[in-house]
PDB file of N, CA and C in Angstrom:
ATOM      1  N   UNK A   1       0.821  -1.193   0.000  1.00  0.00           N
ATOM      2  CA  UNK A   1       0.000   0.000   0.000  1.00  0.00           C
ATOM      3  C   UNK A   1       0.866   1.258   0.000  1.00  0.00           C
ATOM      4  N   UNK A   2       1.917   1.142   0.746  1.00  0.00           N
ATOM      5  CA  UNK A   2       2.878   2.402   0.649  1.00  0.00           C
ATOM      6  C   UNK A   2       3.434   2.632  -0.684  1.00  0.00           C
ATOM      7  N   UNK A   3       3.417   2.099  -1.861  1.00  0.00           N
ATOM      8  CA  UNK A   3       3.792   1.840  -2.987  1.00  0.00           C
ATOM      9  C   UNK A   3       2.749   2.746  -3.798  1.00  0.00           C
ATOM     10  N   UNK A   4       1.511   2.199  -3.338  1.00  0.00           N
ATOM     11  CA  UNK A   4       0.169   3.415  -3.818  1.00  0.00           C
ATOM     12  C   UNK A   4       0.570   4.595  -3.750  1.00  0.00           C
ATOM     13  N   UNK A   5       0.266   5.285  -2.571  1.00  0.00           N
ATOM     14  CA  UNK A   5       0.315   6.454  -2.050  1.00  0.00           C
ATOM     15  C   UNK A   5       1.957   6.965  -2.503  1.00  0.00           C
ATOM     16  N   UNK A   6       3.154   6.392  -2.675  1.00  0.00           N
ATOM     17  CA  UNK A   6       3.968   6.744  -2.984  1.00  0.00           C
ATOM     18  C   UNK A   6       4.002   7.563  -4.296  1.00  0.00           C
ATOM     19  N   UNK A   7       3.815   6.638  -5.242  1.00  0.00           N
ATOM     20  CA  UNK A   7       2.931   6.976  -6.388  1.00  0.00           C
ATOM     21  C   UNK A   7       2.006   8.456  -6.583  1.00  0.00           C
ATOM     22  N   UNK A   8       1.326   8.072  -5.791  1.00  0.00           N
ATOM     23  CA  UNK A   8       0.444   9.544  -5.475  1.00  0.00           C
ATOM     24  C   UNK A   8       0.813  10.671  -5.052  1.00  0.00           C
ATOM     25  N   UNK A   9       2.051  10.435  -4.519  1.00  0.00           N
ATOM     26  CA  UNK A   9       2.966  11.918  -4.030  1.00  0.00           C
ATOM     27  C   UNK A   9       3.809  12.565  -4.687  1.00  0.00           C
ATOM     28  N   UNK A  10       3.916  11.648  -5.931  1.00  0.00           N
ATOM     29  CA  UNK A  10       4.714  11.866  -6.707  1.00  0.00           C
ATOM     30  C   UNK A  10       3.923  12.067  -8.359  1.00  0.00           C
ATOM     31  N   UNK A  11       2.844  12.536  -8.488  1.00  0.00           N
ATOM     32  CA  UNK A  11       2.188  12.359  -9.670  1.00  0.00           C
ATOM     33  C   UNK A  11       2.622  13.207 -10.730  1.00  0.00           C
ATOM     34  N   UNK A  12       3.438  13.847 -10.275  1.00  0.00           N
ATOM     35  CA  UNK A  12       3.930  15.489 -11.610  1.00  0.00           C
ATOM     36  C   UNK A  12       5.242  15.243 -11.751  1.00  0.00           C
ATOM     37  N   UNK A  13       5.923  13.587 -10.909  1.00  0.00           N
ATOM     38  CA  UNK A  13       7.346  13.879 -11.310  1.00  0.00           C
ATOM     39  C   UNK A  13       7.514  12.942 -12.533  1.00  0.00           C
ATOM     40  N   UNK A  14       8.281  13.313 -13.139  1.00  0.00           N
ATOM     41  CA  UNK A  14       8.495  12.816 -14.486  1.00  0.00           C
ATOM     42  C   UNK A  14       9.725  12.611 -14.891  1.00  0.00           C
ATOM     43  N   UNK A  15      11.247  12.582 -13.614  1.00  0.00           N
ATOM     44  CA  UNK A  15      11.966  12.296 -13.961  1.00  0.00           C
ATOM     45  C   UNK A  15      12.197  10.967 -13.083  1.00  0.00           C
ATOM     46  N   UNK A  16      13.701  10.636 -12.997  1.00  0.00           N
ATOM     47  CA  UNK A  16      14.493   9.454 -12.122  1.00  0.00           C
ATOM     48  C   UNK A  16      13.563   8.667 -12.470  1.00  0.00           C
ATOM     49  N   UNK A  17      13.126   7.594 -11.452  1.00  0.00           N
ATOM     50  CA  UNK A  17      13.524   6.231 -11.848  1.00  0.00           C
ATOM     51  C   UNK A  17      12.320   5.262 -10.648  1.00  0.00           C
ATOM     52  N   UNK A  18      11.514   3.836 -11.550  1.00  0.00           N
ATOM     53  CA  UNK A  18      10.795   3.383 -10.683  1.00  0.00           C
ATOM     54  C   UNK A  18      10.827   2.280 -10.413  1.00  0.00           C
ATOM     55  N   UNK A  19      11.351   1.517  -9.501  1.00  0.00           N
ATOM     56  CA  UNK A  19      11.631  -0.086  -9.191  1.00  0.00           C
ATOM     57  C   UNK A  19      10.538  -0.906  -9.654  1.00  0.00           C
ATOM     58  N   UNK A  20      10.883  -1.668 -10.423  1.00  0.00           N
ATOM     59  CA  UNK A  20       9.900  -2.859 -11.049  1.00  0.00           C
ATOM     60  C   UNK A  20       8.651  -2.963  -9.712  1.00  0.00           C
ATOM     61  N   UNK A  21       8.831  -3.174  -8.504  1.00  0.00           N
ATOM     62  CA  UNK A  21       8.139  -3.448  -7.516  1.00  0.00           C
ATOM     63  C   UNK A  21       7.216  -2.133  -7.216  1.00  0.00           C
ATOM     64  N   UNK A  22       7.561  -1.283  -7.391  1.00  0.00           N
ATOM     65  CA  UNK A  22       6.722  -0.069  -7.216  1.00  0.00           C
ATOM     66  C   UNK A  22       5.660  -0.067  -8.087  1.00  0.00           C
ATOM     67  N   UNK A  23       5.889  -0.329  -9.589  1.00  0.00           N
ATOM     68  CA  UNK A  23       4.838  -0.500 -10.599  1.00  0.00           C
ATOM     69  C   UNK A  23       3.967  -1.125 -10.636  1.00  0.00           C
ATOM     70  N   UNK A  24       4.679  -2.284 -10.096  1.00  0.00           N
ATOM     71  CA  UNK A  24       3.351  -3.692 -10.066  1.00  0.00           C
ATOM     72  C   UNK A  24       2.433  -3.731  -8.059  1.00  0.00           C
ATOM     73  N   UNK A  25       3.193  -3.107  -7.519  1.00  0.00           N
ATOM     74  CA  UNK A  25       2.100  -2.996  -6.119  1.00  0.00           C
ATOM     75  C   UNK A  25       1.171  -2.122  -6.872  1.00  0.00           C
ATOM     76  N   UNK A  26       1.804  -0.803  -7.612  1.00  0.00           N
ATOM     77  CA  UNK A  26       0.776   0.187  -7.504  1.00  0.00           C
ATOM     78  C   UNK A  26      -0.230  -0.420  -8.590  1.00  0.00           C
ATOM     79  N   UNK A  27       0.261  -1.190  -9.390  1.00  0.00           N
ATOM     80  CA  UNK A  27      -1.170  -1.662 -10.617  1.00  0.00           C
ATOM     81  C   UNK A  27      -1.637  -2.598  -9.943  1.00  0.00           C
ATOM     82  N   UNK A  28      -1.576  -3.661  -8.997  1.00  0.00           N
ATOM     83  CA  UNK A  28      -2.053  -4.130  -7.992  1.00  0.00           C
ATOM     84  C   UNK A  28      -3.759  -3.560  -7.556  1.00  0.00           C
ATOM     85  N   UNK A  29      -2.977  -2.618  -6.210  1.00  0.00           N
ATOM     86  CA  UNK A  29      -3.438  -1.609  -5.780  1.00  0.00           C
ATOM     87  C   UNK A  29      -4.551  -0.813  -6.458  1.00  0.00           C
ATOM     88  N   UNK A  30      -4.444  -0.385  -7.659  1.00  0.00           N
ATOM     89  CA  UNK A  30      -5.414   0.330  -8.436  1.00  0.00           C
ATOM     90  C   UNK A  30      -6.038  -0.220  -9.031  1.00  0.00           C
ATOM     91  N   UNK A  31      -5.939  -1.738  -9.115  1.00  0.00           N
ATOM     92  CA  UNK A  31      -6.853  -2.789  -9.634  1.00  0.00           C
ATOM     93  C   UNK A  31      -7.969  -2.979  -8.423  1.00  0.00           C
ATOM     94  N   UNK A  32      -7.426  -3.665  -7.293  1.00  0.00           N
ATOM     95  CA  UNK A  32      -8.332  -3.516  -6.134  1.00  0.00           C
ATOM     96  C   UNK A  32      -9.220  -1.937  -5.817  1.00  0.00           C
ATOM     97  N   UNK A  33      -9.008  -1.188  -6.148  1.00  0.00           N
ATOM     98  CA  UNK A  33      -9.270   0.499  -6.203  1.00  0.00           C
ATOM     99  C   UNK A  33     -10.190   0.437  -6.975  1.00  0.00           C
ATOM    100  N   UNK A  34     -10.268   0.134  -8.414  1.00  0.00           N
ATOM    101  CA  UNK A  34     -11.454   0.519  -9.159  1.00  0.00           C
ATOM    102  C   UNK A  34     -12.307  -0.560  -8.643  1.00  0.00           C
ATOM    103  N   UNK A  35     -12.255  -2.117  -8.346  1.00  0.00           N
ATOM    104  CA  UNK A  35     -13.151  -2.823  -7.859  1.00  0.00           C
ATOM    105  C   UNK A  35     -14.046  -2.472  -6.928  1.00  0.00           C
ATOM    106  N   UNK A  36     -13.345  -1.700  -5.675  1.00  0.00           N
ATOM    107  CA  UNK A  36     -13.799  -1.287  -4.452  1.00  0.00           C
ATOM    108  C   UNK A  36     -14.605   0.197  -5.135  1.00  0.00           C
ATOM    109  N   UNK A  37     -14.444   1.158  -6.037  1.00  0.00           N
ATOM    110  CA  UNK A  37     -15.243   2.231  -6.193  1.00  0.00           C
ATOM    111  C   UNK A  37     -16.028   1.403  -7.049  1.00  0.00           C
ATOM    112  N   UNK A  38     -16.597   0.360  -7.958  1.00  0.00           N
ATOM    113  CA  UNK A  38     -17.162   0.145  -8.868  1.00  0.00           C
ATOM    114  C   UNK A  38     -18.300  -0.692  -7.826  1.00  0.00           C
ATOM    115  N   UNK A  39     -18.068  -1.170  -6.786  1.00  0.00           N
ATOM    116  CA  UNK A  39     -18.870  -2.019  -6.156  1.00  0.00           C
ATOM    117  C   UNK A  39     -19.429  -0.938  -4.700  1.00  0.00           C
ATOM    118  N   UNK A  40     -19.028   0.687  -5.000  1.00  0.00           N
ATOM    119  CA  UNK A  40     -19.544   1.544  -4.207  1.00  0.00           C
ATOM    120  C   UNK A  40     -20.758   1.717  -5.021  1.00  0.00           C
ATOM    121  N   UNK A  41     -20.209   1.988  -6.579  1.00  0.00           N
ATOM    122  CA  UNK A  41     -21.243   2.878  -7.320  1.00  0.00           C
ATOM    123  C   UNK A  41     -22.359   1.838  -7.724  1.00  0.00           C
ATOM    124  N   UNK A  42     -22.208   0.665  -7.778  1.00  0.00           N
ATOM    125  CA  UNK A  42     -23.579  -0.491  -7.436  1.00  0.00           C
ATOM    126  C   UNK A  42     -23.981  -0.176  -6.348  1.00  0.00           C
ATOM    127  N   UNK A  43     -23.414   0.123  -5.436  1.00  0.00           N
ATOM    128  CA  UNK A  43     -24.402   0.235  -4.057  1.00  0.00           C
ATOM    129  C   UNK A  43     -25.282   1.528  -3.758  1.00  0.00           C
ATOM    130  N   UNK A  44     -24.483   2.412  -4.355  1.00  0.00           N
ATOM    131  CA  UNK A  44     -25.309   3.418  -4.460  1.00  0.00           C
ATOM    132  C   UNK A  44     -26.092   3.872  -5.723  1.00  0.00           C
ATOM    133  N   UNK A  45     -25.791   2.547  -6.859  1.00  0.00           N
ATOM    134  CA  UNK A  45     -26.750   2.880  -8.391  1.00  0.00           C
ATOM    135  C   UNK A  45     -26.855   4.270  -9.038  1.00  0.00           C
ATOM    136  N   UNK A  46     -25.257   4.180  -8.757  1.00  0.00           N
ATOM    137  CA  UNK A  46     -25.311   5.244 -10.059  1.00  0.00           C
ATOM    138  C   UNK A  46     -24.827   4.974 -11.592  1.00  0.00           C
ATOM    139  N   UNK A  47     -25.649   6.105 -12.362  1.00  0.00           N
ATOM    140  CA  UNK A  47     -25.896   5.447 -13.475  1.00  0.00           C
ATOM    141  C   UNK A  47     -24.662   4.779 -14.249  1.00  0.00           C
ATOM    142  N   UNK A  48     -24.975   4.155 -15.161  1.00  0.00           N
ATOM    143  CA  UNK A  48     -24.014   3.501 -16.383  1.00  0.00           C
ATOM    144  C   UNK A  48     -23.832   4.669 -17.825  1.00  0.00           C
ATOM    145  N   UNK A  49     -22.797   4.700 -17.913  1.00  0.00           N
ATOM    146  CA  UNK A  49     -21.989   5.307 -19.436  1.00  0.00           C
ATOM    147  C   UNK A  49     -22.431   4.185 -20.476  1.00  0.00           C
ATOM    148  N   UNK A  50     -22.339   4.592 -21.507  1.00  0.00           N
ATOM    149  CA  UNK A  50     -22.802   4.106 -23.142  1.00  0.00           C
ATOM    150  C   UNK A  50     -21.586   2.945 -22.914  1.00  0.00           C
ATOM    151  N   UNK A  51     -20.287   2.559 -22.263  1.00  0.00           N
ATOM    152  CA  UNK A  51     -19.680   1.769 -22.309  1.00  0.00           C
ATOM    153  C   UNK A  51     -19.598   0.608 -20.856  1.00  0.00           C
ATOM    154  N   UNK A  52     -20.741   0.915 -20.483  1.00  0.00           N
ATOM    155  CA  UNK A  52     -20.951  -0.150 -19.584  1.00  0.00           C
ATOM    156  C   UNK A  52     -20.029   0.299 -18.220  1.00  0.00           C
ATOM    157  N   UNK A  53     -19.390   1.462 -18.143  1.00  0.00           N
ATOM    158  CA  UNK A  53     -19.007   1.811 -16.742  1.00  0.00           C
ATOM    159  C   UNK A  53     -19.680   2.572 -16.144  1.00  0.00           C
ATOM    160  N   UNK A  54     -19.373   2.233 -14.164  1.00  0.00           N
ATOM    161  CA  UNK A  54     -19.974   3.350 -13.645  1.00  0.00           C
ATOM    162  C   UNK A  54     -19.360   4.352 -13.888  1.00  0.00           C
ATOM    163  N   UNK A  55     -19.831   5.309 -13.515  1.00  0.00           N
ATOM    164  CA  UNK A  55     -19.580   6.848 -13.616  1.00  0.00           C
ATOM    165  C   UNK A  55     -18.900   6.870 -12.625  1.00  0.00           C
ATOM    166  N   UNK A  56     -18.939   6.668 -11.439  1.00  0.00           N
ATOM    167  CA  UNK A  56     -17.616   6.938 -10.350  1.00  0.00           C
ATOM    168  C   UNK A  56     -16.200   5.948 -10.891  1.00  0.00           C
ATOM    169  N   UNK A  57     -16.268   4.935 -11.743  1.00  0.00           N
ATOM    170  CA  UNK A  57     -15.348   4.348 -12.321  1.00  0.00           C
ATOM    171  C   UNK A  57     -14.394   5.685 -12.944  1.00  0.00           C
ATOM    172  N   UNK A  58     -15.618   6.217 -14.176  1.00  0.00           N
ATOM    173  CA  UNK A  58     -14.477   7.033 -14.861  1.00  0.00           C
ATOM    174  C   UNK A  58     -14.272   8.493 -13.864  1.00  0.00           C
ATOM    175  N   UNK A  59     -14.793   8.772 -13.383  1.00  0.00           N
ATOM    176  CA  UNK A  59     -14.197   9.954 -12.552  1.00  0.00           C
ATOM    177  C   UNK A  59     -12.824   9.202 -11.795  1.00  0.00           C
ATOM    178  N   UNK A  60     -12.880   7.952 -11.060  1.00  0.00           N
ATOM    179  CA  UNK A  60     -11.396   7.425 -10.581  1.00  0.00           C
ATOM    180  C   UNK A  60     -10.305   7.934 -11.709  1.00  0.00           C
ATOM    181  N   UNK A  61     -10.660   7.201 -12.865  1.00  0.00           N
ATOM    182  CA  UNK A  61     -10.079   6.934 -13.742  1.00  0.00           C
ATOM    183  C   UNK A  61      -9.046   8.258 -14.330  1.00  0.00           C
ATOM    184  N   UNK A  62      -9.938   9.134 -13.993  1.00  0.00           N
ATOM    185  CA  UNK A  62      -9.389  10.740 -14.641  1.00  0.00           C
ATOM    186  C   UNK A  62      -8.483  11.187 -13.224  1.00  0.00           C
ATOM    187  N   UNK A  63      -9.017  10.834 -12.251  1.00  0.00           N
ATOM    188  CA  UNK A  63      -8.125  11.210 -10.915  1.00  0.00           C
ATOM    189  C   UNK A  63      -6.723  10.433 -11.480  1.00  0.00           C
ATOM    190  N   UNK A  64      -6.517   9.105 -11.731  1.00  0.00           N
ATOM    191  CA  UNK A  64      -5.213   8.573 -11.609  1.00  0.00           C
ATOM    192  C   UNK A  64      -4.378   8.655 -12.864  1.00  0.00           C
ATOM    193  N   UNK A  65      -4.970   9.166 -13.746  1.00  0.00           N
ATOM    194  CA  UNK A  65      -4.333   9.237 -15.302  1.00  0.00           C
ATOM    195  C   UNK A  65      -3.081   9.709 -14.913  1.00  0.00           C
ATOM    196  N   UNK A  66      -2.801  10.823 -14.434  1.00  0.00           N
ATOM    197  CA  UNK A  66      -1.761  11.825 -14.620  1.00  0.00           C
ATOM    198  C   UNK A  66      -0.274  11.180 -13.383  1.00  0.00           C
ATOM    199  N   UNK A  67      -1.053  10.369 -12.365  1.00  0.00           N
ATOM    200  CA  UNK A  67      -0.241   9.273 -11.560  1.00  0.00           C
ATOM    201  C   UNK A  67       0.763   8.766 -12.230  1.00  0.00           C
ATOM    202  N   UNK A  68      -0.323   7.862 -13.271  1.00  0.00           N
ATOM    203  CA  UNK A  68      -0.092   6.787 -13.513  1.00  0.00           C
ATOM    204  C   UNK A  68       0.806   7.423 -14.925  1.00  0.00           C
ATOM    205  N   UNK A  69       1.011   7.584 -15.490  1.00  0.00           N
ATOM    206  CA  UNK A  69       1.357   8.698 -16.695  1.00  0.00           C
ATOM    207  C   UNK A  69       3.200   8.829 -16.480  1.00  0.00           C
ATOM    208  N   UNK A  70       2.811   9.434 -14.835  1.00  0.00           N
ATOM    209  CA  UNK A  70       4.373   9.727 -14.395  1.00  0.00           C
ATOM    210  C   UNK A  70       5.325   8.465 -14.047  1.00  0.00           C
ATOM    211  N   UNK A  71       4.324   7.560 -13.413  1.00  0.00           N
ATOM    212  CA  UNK A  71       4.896   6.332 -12.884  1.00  0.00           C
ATOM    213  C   UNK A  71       4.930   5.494 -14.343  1.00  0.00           C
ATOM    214  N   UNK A  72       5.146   5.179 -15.397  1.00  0.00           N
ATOM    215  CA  UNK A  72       4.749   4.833 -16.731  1.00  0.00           C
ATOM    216  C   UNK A  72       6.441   5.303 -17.206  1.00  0.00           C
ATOM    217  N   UNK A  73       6.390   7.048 -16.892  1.00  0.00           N
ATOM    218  CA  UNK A  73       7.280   7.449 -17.658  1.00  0.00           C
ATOM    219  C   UNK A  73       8.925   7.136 -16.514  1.00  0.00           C
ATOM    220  N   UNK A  74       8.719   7.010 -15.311  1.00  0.00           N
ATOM    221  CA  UNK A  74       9.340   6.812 -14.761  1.00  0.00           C
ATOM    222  C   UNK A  74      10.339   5.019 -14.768  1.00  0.00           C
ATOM    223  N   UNK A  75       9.269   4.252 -14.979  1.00  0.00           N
ATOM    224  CA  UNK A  75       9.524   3.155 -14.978  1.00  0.00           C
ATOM    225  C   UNK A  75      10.344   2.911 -16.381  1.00  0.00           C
ATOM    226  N   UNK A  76      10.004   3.328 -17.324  1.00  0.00           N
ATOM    227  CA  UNK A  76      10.692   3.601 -18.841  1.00  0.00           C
ATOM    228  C   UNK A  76      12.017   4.587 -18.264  1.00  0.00           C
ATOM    229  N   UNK A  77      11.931   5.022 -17.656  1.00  0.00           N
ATOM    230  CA  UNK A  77      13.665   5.522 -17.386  1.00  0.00           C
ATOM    231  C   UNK A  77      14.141   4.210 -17.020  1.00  0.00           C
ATOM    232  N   UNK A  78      13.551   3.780 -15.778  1.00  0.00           N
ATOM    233  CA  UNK A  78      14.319   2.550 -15.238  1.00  0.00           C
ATOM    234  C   UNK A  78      15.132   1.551 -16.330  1.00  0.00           C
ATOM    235  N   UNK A  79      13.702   0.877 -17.225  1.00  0.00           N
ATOM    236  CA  UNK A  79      14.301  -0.080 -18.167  1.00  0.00           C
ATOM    237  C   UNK A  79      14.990   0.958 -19.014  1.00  0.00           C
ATOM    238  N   UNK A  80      15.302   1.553 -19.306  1.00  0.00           N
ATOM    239  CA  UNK A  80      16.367   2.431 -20.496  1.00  0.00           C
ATOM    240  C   UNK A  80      15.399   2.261 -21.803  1.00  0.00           C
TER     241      UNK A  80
END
């Protein structure tokens, strides 16, 4: 979990470097994440998008883009 939030503190950096292990807790992690908001937004029935997601799905989704973006570009430093 500290791997998450690590991630998250770091969402605008775009340089150095991300240990193989950091990548895969945090895609882990954000796998269990959309499950847990997708099985909120059944509970509270909110509506469905033309592509079969909840709507609190894609609002997650737009929250972690820019995370995940950095940690992406970071990890591509790692492997060269």
């Amino acid at each position: 979990m500290k791997y998450y939030f690590a991630v998250l503190r770091k969402y605008a950096v775009f340089n150095g470097r991300s240990r193989r292990k950091e990548f895969w807790y945090f895609i882990l992690f954000n796998f269990i994440a959309i499950l847990i908001v997708d099985i909120i937004g059944i509970i509270l029935k909110l509506p469905i998008d033309r592509r079969d997601y909840r709507i609190s799905v894609d609002i997650y989704n737009v929250i972690i883009v820019l995370p995940l973006i950095g940690l992406w570009i970071r990890r591509m430093h790692d492997v060269n």
